[in-house]
Structure formats: structure tokens, C-alpha cells
Protein backbone atom coordinates (compact mmCIF):
# COMPACT_ATOMS: atom_id res chain seq x y z
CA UNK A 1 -24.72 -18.83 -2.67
CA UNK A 2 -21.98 -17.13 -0.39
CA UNK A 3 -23.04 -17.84 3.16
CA UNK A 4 -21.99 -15.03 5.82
CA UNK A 5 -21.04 -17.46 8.78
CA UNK A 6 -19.29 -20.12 6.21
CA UNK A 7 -15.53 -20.08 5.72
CA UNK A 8 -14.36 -20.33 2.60
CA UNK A 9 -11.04 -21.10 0.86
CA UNK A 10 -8.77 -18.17 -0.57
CA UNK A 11 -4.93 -18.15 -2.03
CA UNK A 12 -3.23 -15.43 -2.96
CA UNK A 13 0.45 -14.74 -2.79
CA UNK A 14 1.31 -11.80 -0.47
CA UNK A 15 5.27 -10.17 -0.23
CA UNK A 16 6.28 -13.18 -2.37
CA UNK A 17 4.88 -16.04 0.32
CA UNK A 18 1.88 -18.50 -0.91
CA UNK A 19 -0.63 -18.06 1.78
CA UNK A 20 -4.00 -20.24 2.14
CA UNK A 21 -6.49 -19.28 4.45
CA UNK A 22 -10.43 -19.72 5.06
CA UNK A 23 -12.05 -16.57 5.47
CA UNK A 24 -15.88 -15.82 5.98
CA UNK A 25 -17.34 -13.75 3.58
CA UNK A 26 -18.00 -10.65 5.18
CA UNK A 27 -13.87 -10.61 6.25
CA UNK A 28 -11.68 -7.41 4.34
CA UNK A 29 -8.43 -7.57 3.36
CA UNK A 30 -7.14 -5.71 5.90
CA UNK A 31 -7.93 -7.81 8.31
CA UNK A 32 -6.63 -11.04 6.86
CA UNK A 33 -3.29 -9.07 6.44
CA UNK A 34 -3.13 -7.70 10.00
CA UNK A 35 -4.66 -10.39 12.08
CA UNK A 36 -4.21 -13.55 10.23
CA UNK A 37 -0.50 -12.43 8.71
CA UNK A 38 1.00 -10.04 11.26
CA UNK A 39 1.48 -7.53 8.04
CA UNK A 40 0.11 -4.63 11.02
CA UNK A 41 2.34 -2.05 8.68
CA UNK A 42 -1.18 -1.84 6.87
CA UNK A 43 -3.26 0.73 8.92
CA UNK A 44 -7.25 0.93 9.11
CA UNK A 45 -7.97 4.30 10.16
CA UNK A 46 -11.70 5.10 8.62
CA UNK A 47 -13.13 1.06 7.45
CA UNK A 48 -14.51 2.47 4.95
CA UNK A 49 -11.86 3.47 1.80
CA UNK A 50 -11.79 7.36 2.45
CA UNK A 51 -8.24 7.60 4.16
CA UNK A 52 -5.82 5.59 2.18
CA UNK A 53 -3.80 3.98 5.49
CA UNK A 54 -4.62 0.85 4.50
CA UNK A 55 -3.90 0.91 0.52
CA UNK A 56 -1.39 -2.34 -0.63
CA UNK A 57 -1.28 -3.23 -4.46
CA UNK A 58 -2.96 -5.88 -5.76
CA UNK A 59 -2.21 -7.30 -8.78
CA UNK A 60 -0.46 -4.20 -9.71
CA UNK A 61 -2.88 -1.57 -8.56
CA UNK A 62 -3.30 0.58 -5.55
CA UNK A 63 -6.34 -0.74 -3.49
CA UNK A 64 -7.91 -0.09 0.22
CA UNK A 65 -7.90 -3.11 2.02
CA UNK A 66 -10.50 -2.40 4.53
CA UNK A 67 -13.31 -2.36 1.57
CA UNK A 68 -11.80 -5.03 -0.46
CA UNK A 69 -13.30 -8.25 0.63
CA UNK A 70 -10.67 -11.21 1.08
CA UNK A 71 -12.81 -13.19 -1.00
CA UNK A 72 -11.99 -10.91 -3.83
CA UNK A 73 -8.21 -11.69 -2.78
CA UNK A 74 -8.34 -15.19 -4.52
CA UNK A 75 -5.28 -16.08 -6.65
CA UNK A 76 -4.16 -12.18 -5.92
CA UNK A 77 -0.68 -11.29 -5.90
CA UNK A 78 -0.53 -8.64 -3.12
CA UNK A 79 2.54 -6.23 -1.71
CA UNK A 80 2.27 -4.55 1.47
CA UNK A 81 4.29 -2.44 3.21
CA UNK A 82 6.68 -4.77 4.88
CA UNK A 83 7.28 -6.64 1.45
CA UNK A 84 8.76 -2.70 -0.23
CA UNK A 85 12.36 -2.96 1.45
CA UNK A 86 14.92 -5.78 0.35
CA UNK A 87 17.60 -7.03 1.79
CA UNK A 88 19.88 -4.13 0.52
CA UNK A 89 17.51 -1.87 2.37
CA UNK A 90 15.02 0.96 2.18
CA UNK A 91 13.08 1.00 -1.48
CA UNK A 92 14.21 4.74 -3.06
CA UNK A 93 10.53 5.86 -2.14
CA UNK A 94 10.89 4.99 1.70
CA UNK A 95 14.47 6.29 1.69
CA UNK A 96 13.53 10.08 0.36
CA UNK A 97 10.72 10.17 2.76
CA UNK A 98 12.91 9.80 5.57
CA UNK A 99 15.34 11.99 4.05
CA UNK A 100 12.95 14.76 3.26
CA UNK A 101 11.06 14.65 6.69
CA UNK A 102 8.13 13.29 4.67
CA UNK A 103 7.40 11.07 7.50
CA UNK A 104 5.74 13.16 10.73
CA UNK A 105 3.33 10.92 12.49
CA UNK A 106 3.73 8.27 10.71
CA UNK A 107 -0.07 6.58 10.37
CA UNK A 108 -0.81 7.92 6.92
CA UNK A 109 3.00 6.70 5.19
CA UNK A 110 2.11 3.31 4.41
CA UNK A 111 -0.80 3.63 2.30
CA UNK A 112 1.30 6.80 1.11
CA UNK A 113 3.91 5.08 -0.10
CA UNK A 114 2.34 1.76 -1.11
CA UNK A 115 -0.04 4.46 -3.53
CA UNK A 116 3.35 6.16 -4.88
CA UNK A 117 4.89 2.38 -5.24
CA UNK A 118 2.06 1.80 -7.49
CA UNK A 119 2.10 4.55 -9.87
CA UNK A 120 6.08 4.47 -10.01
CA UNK A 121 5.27 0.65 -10.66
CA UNK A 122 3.61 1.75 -13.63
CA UNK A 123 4.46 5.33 -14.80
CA UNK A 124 8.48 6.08 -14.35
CA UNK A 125 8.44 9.48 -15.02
CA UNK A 126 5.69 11.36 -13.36
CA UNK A 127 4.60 15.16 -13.21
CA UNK A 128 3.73 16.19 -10.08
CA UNK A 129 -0.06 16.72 -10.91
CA UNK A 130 0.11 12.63 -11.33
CA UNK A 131 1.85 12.34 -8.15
CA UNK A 132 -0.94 14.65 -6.32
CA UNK A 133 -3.69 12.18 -7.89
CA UNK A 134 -2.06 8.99 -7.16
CA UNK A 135 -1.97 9.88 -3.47
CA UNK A 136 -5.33 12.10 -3.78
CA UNK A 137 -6.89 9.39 -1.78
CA UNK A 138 -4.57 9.30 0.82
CA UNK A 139 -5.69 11.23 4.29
CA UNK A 140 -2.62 13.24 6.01
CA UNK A 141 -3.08 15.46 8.86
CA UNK A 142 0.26 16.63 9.09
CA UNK A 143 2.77 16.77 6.13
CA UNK A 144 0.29 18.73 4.22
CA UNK A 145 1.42 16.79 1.07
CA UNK A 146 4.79 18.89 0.35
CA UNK A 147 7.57 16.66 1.36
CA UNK A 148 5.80 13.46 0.38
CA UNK A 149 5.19 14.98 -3.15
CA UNK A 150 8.36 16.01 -3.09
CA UNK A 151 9.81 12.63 -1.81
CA UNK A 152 8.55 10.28 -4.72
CA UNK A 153 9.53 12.52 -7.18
CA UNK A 154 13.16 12.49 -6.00
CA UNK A 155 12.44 8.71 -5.91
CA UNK A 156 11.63 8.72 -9.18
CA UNK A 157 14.30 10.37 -10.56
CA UNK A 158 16.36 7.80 -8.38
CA UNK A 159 14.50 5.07 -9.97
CA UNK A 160 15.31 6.36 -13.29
CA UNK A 161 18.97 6.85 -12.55
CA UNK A 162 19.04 10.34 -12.54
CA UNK A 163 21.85 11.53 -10.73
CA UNK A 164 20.61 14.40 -8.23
């Protein structure tokens, strides 16, 4: 029987780090990740799964955080945003949305990019109708999808080692 004002034990690997933390049972991801980790690059805009600024990948796959409960997290492998760059710099899907403008605002182009991540993660060469559904759940007031399309299909083509 989960009890909502018991903690209880989670690991899960985020960005490469072991983490172990006690979370209560009503707790999201999200909020592990931003207030227990400092990993704020994860938005919460709506807390409830309909905007995409606060999709990571777990265990491979695009999620929402803020509907994912941390308990759920256990023995996850998670990325977030900060864990996409390495130390020789911007991944090709952060570097063509800075190069293409894709980036206005800037609430939305975490989940944006950690949704694109995923699906370049697993499909290498997508068609644009692929693209538009991997980010379909992803809320963006301003680009109107264009440039961000745009962007991780350049990326991909980078990824592929297309010259362009």
C-alpha cells in the first residue's frame, strides 16, 4: 500500500550521475529534477502533459515529467536538457536551432528538443511528417513550428554525415 505522506526510496541515473532520493508518492518527475537536482532547464508550463516544456527521455523515450510520477522513475535512466551538450559543445540539434532562429522565447525549446533528441535517438533519417509528430505534443506560441522542423532535420542530416 503506497502511502501519500510516506517517503519512499527511488534510483535512477539522470545525465549519467546515480542519484538516490526519497520521494512521497504523489511527487512528479519534474519536480524531483528541478527542485531536488537543480536540472531547472526542464520547464512546467501546464502540470498536466498538454505542453511538452517539460518532456526528458526516459529510458529511451520522450516523456512529460510533470505527469510522470517519480515513483515510476525507479532504476530509470533519464536525459534532460542540461545532460544534451558535451564537452565539445552544442549537440547538432541545439546547434541548428540557434542557427536557424528556431529558438524565439525560449520556454517551449527544451521539451522541443529533448522530443527531437528522442526520435533522432531512434529513427536517423526522418521525413518531416515524423518530425511534425514527434514534436506534435510540444506547445509553441511563437516559432510556429517552421524553423524548429526545419532545425532537426538539418540535424539529422548532420547526424548522418551528410555534408550540407
Amino acid at each position: 500500500m503506497i502511502l501519500m505522506s510516506q517517503k519512499y526510496k527511488v534510483n535512477f541515473t539522470v545525465n549519467g550521475d546515480q542519484y538516490e532520493r526519497y520521494v512521497e508518492a504523489g511527487e512528479t518527475l519534474a519536480s524531483v529534477l528541478r527542485v531536488e537536482l537543480g536540472l531547472t532547464g526542464t520547464k512546467v508550463g501546464c502540470d498536466r502533459g498538454d505542453c511538452g516544456a517539460c518532456t526528458v527521455i526516459m529510458n529511451g523515450k520522450a516523456v512529460k515529467s510533470c505527469i510522470i510520477p517519480a515513483l515510476k522513475a525507479d532504476g530509470a535512466e533519464i536525459q534532460t536538457i542540461e545532460g544534451v551538450a558535451d564537452e565539445n559543445g552544442l549537440h547538432p540539434i541545439q546547434q541548428e536551432f540557434v542557427e536557424l532562429a528556431a529558438v524565439q522565447c525560449g520556454y517551449c525549446t527544451p521539451g522541443l528538443i529533448m522530443a527531437s533528441k528522442a526520435l533522432l535517438d531512434e529513427n536517423k533519417n526522418p521525413t518531416e511528417e515524423e518530425v511534425r509528430e514527434a514534436i506534435g505534443g510540444n506547445i509553441c506560441r511563437c516559432t510556429g513550428y517552421e524553423k524548429p522542423v526545419q532545425a532537426i532535420l538539418k540535424a539529422a542530416k548532420k547526424l548522418n554525415g551528410e555534408c550540407l
